[in-house]
ModelCIF file with pLDDT and N, C-alpha, C, O atoms, coordinates in Angstrom:
data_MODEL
#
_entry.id   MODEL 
#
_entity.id                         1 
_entity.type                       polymer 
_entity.pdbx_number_of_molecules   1 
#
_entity_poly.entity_id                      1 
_entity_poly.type                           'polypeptide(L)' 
_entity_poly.nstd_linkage                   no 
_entity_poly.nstd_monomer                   no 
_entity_poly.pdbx_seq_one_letter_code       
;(UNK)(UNK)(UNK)(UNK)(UNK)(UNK)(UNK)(UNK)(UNK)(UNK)(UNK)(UNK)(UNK)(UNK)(UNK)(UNK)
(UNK)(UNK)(UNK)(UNK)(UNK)(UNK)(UNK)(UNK)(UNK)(UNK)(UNK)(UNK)(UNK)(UNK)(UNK)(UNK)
(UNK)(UNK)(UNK)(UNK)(UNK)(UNK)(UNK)(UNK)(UNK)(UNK)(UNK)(UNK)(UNK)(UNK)
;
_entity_poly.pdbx_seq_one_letter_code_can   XXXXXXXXXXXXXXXXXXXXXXXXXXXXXXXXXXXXXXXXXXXXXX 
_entity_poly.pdbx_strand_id                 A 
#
loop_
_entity_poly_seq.entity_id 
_entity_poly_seq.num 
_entity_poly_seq.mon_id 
_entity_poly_seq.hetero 
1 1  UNK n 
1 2  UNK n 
1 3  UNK n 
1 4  UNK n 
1 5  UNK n 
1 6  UNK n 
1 7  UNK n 
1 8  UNK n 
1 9  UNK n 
1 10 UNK n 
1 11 UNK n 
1 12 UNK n 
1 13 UNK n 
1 14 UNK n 
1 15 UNK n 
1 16 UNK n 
1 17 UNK n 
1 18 UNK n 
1 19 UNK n 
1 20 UNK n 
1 21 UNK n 
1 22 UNK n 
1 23 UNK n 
1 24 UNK n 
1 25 UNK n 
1 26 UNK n 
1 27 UNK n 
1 28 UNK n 
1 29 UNK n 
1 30 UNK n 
1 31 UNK n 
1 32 UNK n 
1 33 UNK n 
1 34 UNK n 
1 35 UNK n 
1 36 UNK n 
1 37 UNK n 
1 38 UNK n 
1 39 UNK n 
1 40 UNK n 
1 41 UNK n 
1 42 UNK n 
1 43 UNK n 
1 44 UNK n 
1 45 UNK n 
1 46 UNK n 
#
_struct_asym.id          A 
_struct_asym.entity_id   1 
#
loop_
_ma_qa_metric.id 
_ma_qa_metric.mode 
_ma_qa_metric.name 
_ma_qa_metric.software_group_id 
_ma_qa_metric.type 
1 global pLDDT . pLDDT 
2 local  pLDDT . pLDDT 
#
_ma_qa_metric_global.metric_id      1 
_ma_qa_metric_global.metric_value   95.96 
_ma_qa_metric_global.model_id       1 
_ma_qa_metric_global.ordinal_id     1 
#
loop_
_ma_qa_metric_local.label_asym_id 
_ma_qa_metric_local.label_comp_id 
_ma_qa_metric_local.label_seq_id 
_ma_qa_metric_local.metric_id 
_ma_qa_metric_local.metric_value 
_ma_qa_metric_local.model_id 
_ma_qa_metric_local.ordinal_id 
A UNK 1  2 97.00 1 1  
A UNK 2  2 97.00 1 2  
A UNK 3  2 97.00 1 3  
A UNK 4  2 98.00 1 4  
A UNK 5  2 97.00 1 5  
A UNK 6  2 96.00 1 6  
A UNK 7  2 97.00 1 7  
A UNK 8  2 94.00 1 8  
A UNK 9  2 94.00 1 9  
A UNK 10 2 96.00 1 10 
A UNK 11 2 96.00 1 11 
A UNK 12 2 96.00 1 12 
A UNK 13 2 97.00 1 13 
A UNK 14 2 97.00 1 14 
A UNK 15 2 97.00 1 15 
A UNK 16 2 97.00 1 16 
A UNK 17 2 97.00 1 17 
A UNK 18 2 97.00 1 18 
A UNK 19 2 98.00 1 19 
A UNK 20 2 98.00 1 20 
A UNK 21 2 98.00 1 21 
A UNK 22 2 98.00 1 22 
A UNK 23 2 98.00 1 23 
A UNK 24 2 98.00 1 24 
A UNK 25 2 98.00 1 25 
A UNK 26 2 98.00 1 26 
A UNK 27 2 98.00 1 27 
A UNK 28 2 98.00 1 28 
A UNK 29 2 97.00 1 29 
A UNK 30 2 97.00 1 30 
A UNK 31 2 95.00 1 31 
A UNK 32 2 95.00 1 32 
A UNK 33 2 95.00 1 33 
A UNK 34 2 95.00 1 34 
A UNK 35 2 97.00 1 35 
A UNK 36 2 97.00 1 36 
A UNK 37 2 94.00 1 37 
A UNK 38 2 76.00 1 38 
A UNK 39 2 84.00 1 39 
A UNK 40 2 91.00 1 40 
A UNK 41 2 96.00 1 41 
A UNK 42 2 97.00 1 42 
A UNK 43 2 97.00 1 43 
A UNK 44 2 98.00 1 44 
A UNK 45 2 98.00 1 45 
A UNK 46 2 98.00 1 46 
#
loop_
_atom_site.group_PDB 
_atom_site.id 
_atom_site.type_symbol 
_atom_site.label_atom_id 
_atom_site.label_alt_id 
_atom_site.label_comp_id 
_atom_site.label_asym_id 
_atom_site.label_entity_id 
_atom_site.label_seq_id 
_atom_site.pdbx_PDB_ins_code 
_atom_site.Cartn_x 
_atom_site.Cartn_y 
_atom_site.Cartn_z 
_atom_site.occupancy 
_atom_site.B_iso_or_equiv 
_atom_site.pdbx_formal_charge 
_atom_site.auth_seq_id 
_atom_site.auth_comp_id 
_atom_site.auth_asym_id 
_atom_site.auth_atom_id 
_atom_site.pdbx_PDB_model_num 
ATOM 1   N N  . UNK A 1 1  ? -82.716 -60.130 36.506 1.00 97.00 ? 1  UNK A N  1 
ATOM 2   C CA . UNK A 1 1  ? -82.140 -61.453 36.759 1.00 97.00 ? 1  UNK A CA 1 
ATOM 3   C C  . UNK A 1 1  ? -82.816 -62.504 35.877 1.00 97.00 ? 1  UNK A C  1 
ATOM 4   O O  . UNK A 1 1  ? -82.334 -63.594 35.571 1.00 97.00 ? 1  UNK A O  1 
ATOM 5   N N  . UNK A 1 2  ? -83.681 -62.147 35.612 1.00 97.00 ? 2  UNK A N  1 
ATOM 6   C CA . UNK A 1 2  ? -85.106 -63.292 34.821 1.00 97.00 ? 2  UNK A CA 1 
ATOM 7   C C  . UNK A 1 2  ? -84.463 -63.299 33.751 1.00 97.00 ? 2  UNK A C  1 
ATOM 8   O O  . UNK A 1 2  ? -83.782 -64.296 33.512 1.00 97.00 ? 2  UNK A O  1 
ATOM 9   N N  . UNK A 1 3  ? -84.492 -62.114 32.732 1.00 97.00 ? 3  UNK A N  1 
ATOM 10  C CA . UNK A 1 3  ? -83.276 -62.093 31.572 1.00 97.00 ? 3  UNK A CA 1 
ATOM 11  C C  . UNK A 1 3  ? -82.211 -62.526 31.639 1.00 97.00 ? 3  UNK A C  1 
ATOM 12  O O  . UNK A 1 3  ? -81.822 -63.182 30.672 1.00 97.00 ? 3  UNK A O  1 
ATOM 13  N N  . UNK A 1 4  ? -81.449 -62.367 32.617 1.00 98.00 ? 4  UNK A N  1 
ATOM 14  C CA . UNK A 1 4  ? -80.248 -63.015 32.485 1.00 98.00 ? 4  UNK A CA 1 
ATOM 15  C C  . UNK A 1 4  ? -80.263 -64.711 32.273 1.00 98.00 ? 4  UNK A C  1 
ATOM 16  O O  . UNK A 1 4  ? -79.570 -65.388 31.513 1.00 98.00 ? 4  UNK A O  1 
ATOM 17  N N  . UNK A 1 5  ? -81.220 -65.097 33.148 1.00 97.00 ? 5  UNK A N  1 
ATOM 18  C CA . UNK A 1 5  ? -81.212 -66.126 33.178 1.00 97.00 ? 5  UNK A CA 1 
ATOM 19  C C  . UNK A 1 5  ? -82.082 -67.285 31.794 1.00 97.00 ? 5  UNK A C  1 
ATOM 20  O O  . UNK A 1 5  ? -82.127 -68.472 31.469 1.00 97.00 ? 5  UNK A O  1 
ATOM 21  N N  . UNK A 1 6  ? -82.716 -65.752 31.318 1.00 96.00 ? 6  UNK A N  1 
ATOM 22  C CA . UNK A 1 6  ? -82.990 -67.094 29.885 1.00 96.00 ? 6  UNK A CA 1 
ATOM 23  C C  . UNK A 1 6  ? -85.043 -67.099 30.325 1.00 96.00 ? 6  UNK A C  1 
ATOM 24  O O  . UNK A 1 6  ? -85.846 -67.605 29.541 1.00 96.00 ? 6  UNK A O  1 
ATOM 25  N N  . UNK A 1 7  ? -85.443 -66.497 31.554 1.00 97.00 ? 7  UNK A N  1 
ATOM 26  C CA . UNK A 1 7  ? -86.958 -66.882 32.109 1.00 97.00 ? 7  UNK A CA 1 
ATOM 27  C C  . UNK A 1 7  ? -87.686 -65.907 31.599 1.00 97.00 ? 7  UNK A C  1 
ATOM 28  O O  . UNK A 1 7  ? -88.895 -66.123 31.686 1.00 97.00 ? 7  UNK A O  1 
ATOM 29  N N  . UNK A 1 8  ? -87.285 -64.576 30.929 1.00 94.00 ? 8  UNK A N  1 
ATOM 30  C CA . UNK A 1 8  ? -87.969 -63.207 31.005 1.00 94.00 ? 8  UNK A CA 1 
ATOM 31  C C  . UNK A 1 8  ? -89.299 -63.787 29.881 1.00 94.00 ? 8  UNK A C  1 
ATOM 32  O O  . UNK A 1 8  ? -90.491 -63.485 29.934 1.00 94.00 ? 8  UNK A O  1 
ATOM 33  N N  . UNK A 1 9  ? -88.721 -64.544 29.068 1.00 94.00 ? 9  UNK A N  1 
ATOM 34  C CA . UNK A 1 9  ? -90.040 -64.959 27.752 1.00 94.00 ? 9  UNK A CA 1 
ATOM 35  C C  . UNK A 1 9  ? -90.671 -66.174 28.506 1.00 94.00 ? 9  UNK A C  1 
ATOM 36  O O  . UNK A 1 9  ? -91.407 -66.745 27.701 1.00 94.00 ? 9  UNK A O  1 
ATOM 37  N N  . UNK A 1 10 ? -90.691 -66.869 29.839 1.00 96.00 ? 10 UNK A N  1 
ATOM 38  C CA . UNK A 1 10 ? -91.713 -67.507 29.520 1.00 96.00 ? 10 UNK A CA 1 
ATOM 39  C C  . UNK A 1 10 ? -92.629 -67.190 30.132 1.00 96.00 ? 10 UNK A C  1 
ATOM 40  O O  . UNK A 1 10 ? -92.575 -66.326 31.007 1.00 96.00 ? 10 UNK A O  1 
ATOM 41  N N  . UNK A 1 11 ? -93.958 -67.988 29.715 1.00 96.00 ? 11 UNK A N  1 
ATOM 42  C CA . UNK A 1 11 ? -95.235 -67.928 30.358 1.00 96.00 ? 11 UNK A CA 1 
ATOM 43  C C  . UNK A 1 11 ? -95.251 -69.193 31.455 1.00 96.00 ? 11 UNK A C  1 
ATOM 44  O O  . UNK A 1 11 ? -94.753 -70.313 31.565 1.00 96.00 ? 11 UNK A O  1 
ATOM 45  N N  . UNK A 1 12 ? -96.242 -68.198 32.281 1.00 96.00 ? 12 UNK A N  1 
ATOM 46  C CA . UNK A 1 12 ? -96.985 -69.044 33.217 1.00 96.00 ? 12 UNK A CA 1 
ATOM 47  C C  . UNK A 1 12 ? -96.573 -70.166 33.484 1.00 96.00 ? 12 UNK A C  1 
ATOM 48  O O  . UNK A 1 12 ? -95.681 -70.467 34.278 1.00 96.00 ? 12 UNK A O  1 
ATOM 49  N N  . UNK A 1 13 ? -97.522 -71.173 32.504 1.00 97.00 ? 13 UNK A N  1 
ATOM 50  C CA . UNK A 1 13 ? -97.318 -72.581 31.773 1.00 97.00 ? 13 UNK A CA 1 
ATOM 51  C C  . UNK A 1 13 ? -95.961 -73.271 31.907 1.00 97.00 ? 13 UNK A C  1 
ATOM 52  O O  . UNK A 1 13 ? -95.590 -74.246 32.560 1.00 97.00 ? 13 UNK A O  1 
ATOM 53  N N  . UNK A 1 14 ? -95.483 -72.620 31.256 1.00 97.00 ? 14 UNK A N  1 
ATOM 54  C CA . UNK A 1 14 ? -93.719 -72.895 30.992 1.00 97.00 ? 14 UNK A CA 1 
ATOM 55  C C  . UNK A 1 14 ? -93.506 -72.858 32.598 1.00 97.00 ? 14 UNK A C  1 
ATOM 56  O O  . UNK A 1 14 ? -92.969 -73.870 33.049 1.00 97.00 ? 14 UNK A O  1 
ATOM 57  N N  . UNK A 1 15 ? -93.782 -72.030 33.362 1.00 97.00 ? 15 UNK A N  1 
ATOM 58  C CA . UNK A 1 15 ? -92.893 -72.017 35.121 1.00 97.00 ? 15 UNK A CA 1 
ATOM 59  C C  . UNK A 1 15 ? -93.460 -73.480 35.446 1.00 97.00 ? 15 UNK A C  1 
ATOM 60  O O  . UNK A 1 15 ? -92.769 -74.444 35.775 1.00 97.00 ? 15 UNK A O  1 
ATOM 61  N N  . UNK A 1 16 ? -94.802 -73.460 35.298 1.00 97.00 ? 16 UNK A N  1 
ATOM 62  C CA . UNK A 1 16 ? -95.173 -74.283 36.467 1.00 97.00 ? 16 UNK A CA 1 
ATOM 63  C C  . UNK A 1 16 ? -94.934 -75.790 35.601 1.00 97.00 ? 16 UNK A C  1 
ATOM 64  O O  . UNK A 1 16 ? -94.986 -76.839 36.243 1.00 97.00 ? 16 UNK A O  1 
ATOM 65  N N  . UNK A 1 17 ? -94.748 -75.806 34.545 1.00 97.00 ? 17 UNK A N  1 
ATOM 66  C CA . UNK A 1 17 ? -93.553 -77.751 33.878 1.00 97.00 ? 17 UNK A CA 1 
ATOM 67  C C  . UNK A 1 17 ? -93.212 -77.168 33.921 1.00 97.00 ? 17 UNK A C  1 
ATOM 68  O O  . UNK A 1 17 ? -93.796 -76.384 33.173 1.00 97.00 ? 17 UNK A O  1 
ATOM 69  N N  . UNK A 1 18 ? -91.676 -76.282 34.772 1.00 97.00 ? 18 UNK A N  1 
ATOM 70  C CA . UNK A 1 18 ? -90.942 -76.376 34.768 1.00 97.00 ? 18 UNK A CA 1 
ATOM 71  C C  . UNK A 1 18 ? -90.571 -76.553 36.081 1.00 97.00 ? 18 UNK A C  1 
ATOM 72  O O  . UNK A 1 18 ? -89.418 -76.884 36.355 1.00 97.00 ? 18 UNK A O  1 
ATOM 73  N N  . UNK A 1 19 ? -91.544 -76.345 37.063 1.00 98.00 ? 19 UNK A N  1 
ATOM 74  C CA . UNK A 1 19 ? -92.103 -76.642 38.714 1.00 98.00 ? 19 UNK A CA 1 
ATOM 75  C C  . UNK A 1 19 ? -92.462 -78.039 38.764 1.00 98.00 ? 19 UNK A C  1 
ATOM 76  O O  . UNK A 1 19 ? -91.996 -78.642 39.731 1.00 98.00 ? 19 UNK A O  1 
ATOM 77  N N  . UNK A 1 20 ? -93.309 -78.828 37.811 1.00 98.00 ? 20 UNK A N  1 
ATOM 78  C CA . UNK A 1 20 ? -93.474 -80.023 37.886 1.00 98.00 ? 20 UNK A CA 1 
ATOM 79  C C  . UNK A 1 20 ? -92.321 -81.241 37.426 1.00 98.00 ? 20 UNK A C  1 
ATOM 80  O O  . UNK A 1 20 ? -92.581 -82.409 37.715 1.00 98.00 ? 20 UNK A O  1 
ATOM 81  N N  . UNK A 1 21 ? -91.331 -80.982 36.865 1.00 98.00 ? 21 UNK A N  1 
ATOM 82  C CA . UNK A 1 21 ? -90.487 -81.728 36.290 1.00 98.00 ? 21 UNK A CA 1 
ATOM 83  C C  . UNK A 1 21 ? -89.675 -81.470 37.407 1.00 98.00 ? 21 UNK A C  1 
ATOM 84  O O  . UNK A 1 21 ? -88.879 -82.389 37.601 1.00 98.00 ? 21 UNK A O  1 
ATOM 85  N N  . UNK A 1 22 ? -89.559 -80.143 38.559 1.00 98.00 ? 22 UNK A N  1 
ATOM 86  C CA . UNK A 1 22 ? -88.404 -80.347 39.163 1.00 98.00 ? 22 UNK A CA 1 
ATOM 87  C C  . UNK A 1 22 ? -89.029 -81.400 40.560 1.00 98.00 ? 22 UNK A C  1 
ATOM 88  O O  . UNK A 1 22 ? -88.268 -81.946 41.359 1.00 98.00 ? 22 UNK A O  1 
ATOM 89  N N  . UNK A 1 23 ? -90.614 -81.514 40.610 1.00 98.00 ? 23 UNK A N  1 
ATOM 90  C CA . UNK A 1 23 ? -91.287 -82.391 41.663 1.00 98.00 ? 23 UNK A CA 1 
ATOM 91  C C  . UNK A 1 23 ? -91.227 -83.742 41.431 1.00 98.00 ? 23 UNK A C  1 
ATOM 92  O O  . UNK A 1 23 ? -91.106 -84.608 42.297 1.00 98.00 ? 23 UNK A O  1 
ATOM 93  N N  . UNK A 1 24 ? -91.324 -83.923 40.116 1.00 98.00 ? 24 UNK A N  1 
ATOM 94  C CA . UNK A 1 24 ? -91.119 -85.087 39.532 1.00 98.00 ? 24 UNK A CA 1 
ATOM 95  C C  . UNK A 1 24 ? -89.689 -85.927 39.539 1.00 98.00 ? 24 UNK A C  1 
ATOM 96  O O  . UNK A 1 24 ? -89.488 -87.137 39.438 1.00 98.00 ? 24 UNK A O  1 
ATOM 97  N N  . UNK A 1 25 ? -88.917 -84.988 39.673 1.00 98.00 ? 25 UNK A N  1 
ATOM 98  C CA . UNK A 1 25 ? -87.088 -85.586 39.965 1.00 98.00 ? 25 UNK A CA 1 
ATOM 99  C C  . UNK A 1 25 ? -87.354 -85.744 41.701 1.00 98.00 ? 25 UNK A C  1 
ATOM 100 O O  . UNK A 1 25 ? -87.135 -86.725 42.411 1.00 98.00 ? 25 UNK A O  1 
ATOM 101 N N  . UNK A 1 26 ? -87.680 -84.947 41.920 1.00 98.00 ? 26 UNK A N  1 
ATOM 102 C CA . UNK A 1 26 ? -87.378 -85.129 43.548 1.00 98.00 ? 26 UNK A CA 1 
ATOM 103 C C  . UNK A 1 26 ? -88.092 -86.145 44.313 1.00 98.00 ? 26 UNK A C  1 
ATOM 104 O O  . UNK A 1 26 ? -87.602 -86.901 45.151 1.00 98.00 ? 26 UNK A O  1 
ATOM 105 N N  . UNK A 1 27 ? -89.651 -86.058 43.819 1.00 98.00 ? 27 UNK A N  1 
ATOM 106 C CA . UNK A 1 27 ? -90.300 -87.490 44.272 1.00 98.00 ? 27 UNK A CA 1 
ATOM 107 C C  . UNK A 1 27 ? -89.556 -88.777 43.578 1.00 98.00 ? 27 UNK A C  1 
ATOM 108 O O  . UNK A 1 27 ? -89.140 -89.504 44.480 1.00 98.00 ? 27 UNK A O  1 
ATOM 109 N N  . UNK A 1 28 ? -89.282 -89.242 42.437 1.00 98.00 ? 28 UNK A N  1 
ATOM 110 C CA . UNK A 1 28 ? -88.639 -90.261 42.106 1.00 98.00 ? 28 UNK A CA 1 
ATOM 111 C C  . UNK A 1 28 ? -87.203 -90.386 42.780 1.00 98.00 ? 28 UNK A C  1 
ATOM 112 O O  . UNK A 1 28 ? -86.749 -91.520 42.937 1.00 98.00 ? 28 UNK A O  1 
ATOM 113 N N  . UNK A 1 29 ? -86.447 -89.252 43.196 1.00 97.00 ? 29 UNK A N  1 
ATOM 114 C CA . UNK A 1 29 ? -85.074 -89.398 44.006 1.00 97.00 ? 29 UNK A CA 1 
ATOM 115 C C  . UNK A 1 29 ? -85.564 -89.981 45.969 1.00 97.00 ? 29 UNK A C  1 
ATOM 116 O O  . UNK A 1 29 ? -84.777 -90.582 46.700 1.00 97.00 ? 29 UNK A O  1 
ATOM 117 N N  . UNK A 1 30 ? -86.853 -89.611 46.326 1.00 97.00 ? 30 UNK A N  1 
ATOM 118 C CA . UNK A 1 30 ? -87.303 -89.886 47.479 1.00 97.00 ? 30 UNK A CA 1 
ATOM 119 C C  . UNK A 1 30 ? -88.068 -91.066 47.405 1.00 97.00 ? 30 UNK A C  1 
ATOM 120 O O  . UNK A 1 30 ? -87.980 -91.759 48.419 1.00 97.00 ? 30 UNK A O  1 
ATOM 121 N N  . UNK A 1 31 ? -88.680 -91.435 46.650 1.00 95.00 ? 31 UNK A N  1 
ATOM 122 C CA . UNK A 1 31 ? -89.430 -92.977 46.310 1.00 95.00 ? 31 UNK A CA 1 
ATOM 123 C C  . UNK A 1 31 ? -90.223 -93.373 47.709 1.00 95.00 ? 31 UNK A C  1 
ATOM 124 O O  . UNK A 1 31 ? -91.191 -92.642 47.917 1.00 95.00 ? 31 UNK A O  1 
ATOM 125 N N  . UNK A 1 32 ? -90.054 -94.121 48.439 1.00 95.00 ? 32 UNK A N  1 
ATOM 126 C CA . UNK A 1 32 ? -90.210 -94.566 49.799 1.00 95.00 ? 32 UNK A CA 1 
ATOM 127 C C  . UNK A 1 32 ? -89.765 -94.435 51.243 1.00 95.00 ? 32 UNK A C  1 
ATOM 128 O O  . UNK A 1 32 ? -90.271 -94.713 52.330 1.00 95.00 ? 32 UNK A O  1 
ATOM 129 N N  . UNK A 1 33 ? -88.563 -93.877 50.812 1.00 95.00 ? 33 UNK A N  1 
ATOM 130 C CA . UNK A 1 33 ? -87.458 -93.610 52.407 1.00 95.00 ? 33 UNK A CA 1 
ATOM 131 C C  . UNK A 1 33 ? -88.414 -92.456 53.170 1.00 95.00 ? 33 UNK A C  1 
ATOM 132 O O  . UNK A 1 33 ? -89.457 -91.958 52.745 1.00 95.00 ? 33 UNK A O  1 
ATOM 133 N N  . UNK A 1 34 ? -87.794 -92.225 54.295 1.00 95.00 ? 34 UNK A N  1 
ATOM 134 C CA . UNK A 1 34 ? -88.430 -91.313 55.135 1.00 95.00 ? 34 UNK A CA 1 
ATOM 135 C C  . UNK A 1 34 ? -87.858 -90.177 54.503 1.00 95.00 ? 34 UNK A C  1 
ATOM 136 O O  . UNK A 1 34 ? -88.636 -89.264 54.227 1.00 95.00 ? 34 UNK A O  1 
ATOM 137 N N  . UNK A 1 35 ? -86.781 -90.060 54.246 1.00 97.00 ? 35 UNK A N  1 
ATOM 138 C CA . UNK A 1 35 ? -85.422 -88.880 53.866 1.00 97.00 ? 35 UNK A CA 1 
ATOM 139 C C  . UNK A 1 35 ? -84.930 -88.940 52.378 1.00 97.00 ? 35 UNK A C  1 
ATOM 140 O O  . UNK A 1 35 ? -85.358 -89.774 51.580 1.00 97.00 ? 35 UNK A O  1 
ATOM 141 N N  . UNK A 1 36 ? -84.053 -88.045 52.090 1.00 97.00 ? 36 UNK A N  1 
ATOM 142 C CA . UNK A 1 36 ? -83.572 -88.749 50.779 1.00 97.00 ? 36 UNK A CA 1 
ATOM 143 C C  . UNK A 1 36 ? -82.755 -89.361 50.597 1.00 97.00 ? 36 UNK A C  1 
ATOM 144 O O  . UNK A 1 36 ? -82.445 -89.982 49.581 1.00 97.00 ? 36 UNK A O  1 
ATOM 145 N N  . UNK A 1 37 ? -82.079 -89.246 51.955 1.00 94.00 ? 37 UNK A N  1 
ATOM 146 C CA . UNK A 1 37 ? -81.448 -90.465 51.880 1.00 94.00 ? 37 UNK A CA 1 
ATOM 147 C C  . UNK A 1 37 ? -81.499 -91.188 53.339 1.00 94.00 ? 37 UNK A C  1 
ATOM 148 O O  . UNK A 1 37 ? -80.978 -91.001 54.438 1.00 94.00 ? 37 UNK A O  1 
ATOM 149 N N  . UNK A 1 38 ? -82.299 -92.003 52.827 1.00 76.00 ? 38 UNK A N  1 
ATOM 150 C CA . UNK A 1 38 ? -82.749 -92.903 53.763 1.00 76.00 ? 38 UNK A CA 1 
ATOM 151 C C  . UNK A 1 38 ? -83.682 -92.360 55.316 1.00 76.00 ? 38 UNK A C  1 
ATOM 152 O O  . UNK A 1 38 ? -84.786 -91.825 55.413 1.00 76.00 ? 38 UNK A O  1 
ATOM 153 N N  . UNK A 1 39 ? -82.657 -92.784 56.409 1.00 84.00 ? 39 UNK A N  1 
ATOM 154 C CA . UNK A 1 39 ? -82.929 -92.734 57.359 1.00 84.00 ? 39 UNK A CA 1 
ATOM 155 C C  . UNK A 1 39 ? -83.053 -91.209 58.261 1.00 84.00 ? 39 UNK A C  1 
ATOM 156 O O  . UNK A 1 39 ? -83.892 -90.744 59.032 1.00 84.00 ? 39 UNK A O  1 
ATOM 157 N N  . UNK A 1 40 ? -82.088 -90.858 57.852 1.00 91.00 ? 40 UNK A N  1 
ATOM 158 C CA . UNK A 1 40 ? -81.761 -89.640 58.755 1.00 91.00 ? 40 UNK A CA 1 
ATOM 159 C C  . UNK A 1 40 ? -81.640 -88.459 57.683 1.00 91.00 ? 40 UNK A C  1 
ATOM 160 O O  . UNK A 1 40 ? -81.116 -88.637 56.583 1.00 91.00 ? 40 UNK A O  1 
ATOM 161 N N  . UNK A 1 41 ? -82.158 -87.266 58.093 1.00 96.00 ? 41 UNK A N  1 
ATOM 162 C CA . UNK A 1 41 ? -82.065 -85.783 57.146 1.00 96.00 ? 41 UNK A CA 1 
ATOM 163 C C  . UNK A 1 41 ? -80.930 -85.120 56.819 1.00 96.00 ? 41 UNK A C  1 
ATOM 164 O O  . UNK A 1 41 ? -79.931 -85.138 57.538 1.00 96.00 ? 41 UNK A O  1 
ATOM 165 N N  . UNK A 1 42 ? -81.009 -84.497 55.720 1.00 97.00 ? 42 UNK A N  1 
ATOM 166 C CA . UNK A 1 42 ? -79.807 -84.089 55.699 1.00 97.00 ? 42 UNK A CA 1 
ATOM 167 C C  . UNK A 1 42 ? -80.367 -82.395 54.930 1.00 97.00 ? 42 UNK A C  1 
ATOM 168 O O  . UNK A 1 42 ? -81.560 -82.133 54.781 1.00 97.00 ? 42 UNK A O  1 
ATOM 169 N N  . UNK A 1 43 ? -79.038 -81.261 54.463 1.00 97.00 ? 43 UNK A N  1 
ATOM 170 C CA . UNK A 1 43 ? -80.063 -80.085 54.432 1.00 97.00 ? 43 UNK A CA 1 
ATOM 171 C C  . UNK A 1 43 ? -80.323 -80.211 52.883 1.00 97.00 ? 43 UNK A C  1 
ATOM 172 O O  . UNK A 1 43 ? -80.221 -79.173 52.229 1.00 97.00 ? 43 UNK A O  1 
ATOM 173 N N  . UNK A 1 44 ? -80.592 -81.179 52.343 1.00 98.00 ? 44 UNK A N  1 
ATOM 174 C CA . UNK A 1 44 ? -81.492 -81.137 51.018 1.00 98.00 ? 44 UNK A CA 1 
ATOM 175 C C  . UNK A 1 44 ? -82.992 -81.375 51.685 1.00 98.00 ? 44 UNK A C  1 
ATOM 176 O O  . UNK A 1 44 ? -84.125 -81.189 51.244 1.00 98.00 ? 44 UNK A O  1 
ATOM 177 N N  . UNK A 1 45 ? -82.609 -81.748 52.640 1.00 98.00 ? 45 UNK A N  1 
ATOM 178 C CA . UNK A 1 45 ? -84.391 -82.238 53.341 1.00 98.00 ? 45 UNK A CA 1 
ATOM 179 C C  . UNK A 1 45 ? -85.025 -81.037 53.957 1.00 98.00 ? 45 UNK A C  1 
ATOM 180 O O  . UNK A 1 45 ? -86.238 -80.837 54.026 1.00 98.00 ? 45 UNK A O  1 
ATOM 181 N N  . UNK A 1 46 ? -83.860 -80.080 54.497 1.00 98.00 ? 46 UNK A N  1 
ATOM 182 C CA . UNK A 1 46 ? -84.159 -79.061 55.080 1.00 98.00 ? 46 UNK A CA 1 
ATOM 183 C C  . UNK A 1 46 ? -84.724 -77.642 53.595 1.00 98.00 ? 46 UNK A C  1 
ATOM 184 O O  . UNK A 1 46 ? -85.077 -76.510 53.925 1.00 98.00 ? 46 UNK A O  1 
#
């Protein structure tokens, strides 16, 4: 599946920016709210 998908060549390194860029979208999409959106959860929260 890793091949298929294009992941089989990378290293380490490469996963984890590629783990931090996806933390980095998600904290800037959550900023301050309790949720991501807003008030109440929804199943991206889950």
């Amino acid at each position: 599946k890793m091949k298929a998908i294009g992941w089989a060549g990378k290293t380490l390194e490469q996963v984890l920016e590629d783990v931090d860029q996806c933390c980095h979208a998600l904290s800037q999409r959550l900023g301050t709210q309790p949720y991501f959106f807003n008030k109440q959860p929804t199943e991206l929260d889950a």
